[in-house]
Protein backbone atom coordinates (compact mmCIF):
# COMPACT_ATOMS: atom_id res chain seq x y z
CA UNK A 1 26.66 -52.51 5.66
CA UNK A 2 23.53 -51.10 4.80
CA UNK A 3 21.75 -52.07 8.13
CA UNK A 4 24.62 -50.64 10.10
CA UNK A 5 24.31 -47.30 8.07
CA UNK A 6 20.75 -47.19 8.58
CA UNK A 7 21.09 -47.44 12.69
CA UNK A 8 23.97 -45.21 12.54
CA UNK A 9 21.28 -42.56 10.75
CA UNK A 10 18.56 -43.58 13.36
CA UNK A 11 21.06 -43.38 16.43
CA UNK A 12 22.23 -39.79 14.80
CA UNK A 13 18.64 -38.76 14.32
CA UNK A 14 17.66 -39.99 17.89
CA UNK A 15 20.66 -37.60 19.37
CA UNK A 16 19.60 -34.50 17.46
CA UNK A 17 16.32 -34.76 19.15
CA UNK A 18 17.11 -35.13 22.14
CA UNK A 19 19.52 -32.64 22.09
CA UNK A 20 16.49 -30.13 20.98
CA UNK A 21 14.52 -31.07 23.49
CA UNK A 22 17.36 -30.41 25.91
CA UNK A 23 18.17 -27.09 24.35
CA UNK A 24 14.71 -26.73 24.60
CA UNK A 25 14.34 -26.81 27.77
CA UNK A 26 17.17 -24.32 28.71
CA UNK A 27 15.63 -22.08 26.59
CA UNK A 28 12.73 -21.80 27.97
CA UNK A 29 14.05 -22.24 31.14
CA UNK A 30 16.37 -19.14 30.75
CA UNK A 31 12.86 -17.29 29.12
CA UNK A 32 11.17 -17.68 32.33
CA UNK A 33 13.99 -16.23 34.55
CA UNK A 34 14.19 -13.42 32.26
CA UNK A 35 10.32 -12.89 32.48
CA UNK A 36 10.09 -13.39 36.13
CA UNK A 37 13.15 -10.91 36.73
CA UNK A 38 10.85 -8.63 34.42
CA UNK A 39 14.45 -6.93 33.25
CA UNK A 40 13.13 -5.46 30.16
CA UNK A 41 11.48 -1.99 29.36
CA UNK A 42 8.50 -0.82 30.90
CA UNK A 43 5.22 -1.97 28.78
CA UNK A 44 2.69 0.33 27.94
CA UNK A 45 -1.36 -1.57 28.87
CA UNK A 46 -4.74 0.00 27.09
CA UNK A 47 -7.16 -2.51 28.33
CA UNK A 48 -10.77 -2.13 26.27
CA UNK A 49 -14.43 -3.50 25.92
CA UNK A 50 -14.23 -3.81 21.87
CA UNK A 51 -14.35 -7.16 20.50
CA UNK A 52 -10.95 -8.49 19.14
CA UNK A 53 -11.66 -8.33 15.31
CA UNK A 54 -13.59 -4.89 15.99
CA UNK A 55 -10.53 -3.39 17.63
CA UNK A 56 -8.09 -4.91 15.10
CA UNK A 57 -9.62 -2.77 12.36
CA UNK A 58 -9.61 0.40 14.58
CA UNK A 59 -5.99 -0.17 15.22
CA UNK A 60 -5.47 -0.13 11.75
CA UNK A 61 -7.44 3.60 11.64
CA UNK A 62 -5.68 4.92 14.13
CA UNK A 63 -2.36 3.51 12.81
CA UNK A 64 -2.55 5.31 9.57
CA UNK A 65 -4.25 8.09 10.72
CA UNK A 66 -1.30 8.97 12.72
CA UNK A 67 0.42 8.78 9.80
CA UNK A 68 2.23 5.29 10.85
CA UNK A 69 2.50 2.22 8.04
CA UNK A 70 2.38 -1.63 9.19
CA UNK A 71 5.23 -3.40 8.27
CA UNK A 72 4.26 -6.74 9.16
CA UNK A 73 1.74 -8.68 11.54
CA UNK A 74 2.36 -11.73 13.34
CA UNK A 75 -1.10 -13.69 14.17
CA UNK A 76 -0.38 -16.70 16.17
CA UNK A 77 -4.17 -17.25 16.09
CA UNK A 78 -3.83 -17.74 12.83
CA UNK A 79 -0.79 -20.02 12.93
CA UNK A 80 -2.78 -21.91 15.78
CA UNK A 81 -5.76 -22.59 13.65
CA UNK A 82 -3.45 -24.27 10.99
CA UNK A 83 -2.33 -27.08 13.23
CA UNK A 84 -6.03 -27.34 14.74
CA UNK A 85 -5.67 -25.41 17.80
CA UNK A 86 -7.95 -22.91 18.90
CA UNK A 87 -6.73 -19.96 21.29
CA UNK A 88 -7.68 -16.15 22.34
CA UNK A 89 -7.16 -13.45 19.46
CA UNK A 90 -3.27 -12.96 19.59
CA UNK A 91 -1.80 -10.18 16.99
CA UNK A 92 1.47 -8.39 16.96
CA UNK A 93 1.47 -5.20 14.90
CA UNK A 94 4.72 -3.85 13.42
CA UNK A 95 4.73 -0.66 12.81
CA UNK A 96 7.32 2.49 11.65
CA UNK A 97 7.82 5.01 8.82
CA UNK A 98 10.91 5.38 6.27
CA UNK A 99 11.24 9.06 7.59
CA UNK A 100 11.96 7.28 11.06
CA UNK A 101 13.76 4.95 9.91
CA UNK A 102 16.31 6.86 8.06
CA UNK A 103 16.55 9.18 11.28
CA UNK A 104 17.14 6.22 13.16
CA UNK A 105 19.93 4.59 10.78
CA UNK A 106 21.53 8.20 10.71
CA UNK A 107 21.84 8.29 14.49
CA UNK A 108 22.55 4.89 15.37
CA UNK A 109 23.35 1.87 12.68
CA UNK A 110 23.07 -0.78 15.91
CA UNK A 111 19.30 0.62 16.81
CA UNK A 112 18.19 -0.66 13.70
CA UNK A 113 17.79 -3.74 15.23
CA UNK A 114 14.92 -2.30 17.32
CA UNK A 115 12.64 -1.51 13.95
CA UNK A 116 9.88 -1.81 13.38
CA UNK A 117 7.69 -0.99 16.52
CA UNK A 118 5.47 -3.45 18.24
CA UNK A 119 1.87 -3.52 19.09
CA UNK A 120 0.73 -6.28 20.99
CA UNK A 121 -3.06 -7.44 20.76
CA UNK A 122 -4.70 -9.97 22.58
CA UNK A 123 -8.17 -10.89 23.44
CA UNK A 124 -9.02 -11.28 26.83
CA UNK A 125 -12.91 -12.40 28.42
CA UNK A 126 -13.41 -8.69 29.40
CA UNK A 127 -12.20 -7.27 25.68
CA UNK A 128 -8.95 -6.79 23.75
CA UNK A 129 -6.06 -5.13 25.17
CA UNK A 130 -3.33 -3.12 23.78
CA UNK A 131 0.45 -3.37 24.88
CA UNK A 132 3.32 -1.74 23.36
CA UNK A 133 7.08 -0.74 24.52
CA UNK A 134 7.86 2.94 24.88
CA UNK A 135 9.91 3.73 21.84
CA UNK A 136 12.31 5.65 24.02
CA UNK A 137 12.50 2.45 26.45
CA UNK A 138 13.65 0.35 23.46
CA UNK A 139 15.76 2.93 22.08
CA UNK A 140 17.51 3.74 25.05
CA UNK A 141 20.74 1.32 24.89
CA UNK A 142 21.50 3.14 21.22
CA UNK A 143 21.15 6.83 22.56
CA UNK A 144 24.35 8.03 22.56
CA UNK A 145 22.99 10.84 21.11
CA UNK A 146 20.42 13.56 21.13
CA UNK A 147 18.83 12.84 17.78
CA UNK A 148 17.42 9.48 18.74
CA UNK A 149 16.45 10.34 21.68
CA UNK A 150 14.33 12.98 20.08
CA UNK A 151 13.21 10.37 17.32
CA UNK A 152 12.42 8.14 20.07
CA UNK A 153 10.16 10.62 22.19
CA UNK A 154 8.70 11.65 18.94
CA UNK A 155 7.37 7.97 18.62
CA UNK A 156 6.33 8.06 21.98
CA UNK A 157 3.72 10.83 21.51
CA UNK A 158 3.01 9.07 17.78
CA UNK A 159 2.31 5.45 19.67
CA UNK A 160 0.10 6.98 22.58
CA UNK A 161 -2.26 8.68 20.22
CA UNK A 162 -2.64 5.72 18.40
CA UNK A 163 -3.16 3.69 21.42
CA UNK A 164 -5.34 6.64 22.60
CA UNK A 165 -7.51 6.59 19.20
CA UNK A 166 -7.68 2.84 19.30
CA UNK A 167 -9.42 2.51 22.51
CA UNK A 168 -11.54 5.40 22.96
């Protein structure tokens, strides 16, 4: 009884992975078609000289000097370097600020979703470049009405200043 139970486990085991790596594979298969189809909002590119870590801490200047918090950052260099893989500087910078984000809930519950904003920063051999979505571009399946649309070009004018004062 007890052998059978333990190749019942094994044989149970041995399904549920290869049913992730099927899964897998059909999501990154679906990924790429979405990526090649390039369906998705139009991205925002500040290419720039500055070193990664350099431009990382004028990002952070220009965030708050535009009077923008960080919510969170994603660093999959980081996350690299704990399994003992080394790759390009690679940071995603959330960012927002209660004011918008109680404008936002007010106008649309659903766009919530969307928060915070992204900044995208990755190191490349010629410097670090900037991408981000236009706030308007990710907001634009929620606006219904006027008020986040004006939140969302508000943001707009907020994120290309700080890209503007990041890269200068």
């Amino acid at each position: 009884m007890k052998i059978y139970i333990q190749r019942r486990i094994c044989s149970i085991a041995m399904g549920m992975i290869i049913l992730s790596v099927v899964m897998g594979g059909v999501i990154i298969g679906t990924t790429g078609i979405a990526e090649a189809g390039n369906t998705g909002p139009k991205t925002e590119i500040f290419q720039t000289s500055q070193p990664f870590d350099s431009f990382l801490v004028r990002l952070t200047k220009a965030i708050k000097g535009n009077k923008m918090g960080i919510v969170a950052e994603a660093c999959a260099t980081c996350g690299a370097k704990k399994i003992g893989v080394t790759i390009p500087g690679n940071r995603v910078v959330m960012i927002f600020h209660p004011k918008f984000a109680v404008r936002m809930l007010k106008a649309s519950l659903e766009a919530g979703v969307e928060a915070p904003l992204r900044l995208y920063v990755t190191q490349h051999p010629e410097g670090t470049r900037l991408s981000y979505r236009k706030a308007s571009d990710v907001f634009a399946p929620y606006a219904d009405n006027g008020d986040l649309d004006a939140m969302a070009r508000e943001l707009d004018t907020i994120m290309a200043k700080i890209a503007n004062d990041a890269t200068r």
